[in-house]
C-alpha atoms as a PDB file:
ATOM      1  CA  UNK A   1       4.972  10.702  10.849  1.00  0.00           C
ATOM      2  CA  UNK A   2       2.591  13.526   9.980  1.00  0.00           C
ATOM      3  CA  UNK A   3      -1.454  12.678   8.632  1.00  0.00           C
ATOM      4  CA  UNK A   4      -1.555  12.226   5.263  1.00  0.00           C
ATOM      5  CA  UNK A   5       2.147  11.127   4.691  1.00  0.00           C
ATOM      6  CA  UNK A   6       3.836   7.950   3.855  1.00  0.00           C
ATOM      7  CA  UNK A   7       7.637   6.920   4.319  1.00  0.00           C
ATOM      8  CA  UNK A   8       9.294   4.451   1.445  1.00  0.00           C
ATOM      9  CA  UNK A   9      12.365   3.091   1.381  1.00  0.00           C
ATOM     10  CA  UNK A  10      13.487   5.531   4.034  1.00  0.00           C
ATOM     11  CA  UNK A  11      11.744   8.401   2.183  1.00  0.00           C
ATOM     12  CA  UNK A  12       8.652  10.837   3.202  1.00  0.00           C
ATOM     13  CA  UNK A  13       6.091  11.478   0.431  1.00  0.00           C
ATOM     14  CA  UNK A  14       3.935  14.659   0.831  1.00  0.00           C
ATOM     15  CA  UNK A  15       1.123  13.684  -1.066  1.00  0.00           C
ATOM     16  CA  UNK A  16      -2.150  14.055   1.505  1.00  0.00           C
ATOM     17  CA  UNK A  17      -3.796  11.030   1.543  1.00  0.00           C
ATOM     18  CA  UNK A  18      -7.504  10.565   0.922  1.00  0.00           C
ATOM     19  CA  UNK A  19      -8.369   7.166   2.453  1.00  0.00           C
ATOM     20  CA  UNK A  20      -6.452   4.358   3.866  1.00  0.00           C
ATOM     21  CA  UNK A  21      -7.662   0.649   4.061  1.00  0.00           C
ATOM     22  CA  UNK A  22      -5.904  -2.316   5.725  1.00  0.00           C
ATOM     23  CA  UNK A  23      -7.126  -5.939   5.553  1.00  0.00           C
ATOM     24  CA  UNK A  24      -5.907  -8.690   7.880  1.00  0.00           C
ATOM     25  CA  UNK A  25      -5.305 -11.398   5.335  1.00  0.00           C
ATOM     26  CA  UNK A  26      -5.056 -15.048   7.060  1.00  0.00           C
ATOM     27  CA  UNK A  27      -2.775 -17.485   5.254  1.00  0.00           C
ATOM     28  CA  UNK A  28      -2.603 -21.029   5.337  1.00  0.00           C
ATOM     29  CA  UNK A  29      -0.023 -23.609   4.333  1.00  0.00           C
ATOM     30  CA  UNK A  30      -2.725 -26.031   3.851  1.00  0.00           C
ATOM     31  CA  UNK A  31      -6.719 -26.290   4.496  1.00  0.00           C
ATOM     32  CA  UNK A  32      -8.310 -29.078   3.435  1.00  0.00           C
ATOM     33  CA  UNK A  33     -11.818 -31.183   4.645  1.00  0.00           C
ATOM     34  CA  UNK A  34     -11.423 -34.850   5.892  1.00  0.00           C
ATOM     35  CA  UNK A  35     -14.002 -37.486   4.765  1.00  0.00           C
ATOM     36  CA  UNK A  36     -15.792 -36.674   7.856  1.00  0.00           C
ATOM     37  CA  UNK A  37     -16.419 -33.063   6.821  1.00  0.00           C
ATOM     38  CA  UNK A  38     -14.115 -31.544   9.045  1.00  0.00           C
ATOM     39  CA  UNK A  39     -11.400 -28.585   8.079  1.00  0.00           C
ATOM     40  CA  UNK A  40      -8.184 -29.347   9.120  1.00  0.00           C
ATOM     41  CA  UNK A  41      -6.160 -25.993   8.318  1.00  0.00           C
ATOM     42  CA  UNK A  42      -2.398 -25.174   9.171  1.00  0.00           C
ATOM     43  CA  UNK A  43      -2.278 -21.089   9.293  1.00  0.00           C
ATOM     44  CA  UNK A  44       0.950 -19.486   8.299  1.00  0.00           C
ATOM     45  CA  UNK A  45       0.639 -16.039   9.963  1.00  0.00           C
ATOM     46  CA  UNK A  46      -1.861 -13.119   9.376  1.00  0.00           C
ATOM     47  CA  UNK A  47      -0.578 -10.084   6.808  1.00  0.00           C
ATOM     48  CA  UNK A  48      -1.231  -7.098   7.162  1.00  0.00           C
ATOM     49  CA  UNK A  49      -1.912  -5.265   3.960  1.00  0.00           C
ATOM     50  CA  UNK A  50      -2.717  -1.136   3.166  1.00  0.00           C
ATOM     51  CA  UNK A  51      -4.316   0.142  -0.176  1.00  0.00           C
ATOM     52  CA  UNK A  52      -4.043   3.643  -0.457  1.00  0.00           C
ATOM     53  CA  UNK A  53      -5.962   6.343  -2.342  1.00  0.00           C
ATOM     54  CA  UNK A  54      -4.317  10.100  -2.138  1.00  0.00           C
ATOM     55  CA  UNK A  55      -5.669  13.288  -3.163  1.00  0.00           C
ATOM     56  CA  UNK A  56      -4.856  15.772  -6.221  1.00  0.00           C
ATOM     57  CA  UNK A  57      -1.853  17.732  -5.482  1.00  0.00           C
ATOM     58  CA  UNK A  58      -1.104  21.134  -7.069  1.00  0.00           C
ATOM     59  CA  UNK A  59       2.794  19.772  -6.095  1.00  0.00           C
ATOM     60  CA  UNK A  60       3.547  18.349  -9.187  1.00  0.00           C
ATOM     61  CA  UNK A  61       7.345  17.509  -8.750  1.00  0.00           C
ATOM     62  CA  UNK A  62       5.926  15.471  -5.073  1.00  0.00           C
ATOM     63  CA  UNK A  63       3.521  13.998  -7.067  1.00  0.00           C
ATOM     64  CA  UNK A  64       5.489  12.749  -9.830  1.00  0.00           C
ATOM     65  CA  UNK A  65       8.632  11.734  -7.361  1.00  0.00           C
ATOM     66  CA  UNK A  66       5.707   9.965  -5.896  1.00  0.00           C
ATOM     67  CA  UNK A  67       4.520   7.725  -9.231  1.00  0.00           C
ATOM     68  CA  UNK A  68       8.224   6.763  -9.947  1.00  0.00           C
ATOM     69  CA  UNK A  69       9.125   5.389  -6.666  1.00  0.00           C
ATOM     70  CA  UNK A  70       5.516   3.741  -6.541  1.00  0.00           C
ATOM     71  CA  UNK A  71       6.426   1.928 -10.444  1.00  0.00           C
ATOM     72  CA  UNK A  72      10.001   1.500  -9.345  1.00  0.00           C
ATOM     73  CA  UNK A  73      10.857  -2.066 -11.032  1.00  0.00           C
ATOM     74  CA  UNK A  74      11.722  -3.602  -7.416  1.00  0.00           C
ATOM     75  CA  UNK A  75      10.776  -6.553  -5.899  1.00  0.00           C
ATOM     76  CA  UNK A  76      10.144  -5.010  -2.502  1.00  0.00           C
ATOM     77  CA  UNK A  77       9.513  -1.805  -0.728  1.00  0.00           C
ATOM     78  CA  UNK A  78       9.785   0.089   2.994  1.00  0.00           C
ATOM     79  CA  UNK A  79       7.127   1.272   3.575  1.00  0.00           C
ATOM     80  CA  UNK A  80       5.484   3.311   6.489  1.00  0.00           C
ATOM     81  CA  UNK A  81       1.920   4.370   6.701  1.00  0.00           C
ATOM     82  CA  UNK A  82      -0.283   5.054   9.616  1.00  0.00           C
ATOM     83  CA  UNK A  83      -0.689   2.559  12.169  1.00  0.00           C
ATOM     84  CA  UNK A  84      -2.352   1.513  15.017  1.00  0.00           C
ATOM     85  CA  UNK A  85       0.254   3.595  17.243  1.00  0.00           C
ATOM     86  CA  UNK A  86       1.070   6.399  14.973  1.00  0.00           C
ATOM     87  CA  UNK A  87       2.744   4.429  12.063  1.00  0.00           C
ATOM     88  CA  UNK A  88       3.167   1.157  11.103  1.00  0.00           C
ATOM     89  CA  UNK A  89       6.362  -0.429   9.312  1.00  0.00           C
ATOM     90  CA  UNK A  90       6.572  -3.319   6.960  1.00  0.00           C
ATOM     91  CA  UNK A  91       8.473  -4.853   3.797  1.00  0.00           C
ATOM     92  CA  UNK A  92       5.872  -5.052   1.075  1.00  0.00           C
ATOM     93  CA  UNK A  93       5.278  -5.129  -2.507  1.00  0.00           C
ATOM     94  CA  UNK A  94       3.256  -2.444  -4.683  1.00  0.00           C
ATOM     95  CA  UNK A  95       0.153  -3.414  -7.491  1.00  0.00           C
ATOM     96  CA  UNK A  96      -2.335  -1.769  -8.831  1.00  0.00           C
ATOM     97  CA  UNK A  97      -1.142   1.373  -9.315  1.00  0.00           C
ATOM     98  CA  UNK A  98      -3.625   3.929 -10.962  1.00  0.00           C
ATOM     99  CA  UNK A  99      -4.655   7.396 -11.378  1.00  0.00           C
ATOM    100  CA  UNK A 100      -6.837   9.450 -13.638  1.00  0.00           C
ATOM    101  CA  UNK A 101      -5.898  12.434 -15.919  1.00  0.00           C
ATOM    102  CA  UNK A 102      -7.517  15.602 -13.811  1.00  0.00           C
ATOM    103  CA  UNK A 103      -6.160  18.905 -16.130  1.00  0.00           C
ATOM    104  CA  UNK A 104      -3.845  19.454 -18.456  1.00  0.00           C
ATOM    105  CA  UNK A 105      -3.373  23.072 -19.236  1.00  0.00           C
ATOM    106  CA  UNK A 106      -0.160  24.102 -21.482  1.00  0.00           C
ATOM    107  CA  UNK A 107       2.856  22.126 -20.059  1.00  0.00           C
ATOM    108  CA  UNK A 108       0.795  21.760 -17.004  1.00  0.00           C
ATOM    109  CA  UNK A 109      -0.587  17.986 -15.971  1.00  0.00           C
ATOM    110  CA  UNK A 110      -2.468  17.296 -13.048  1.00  0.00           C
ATOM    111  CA  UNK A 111      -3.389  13.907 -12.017  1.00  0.00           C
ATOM    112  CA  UNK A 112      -5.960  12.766  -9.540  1.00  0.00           C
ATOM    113  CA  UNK A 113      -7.370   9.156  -7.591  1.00  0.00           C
ATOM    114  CA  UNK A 114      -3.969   7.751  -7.174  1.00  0.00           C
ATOM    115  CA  UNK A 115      -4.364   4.190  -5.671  1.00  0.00           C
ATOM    116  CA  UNK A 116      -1.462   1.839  -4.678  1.00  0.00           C
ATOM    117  CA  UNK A 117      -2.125  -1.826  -2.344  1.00  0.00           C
ATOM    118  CA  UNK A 118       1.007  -2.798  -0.237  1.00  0.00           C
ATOM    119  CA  UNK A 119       1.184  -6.050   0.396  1.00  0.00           C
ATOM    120  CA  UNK A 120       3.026  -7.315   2.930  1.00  0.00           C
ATOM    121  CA  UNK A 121       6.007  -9.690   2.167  1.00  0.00           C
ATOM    122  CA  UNK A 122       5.950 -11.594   5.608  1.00  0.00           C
ATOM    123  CA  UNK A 123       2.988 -12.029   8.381  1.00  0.00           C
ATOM    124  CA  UNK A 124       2.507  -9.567  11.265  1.00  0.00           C
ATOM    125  CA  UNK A 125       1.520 -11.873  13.515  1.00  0.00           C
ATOM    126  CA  UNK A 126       1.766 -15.760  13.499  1.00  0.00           C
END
């Protein structure tokens, strides 16, 4: 896996990437406070979830093969993105997908600030 690309489904996307966050998100089957104040909890696994934000592209065919796989009406996605080790592999589902107009010139569009989150459809550690 090269810097700045992302495998989905199987897939590489050549879209550089601008930033990459993960958050370790701890999920419990129940948490709840006894009479005496203490939490008694019950902790699922941890998930490990990616939002990513990529950079304008003057590859507008990448870019738009890109979009459709990221607003592809499926329940869940491949995905690989970098990792700890290199890369990092997990089955997640895609929201909040955005990006701004950049330029339109002619029959020209350009698009720019492309964000996706991945979130992950089972824990990475539990």
């Amino acid at each position: 896996m090269q810097y700045g690309m992302i495998e989905i489904d199987g897939k590489p996307f050549y879209v550089p990437l601008e930033a990459v966050g993960r958050t370790a998100d701890f999920l419990d089957k129940y948490a709840q406070r006894t009479e005496s104040g203490d939490l008694e909890r019950e902790l699922i696994g941890v998930y490990t979830n990616y939002q990513l934000q990529f950079l304008p592209t003057t590859k507008r065919a990448e870019y738009a093969r890109l979009w459709d796989k990221l607003t592809e009406p499926v329940e869940f996605h491949d995905v690989v993105v970098p990792g700890e080790n290199g890369a990092y592999g997990f089955r997640a589902y895609f929201s909040g997908v955005s990006d701004r107009l950049l330029l339109q010139r002619a029959e020209r569009t350009y698009w720019s600030d492309l964000k996706v989150k991945f979130t992950a459809k089972s824990p990475a550690r539990v």
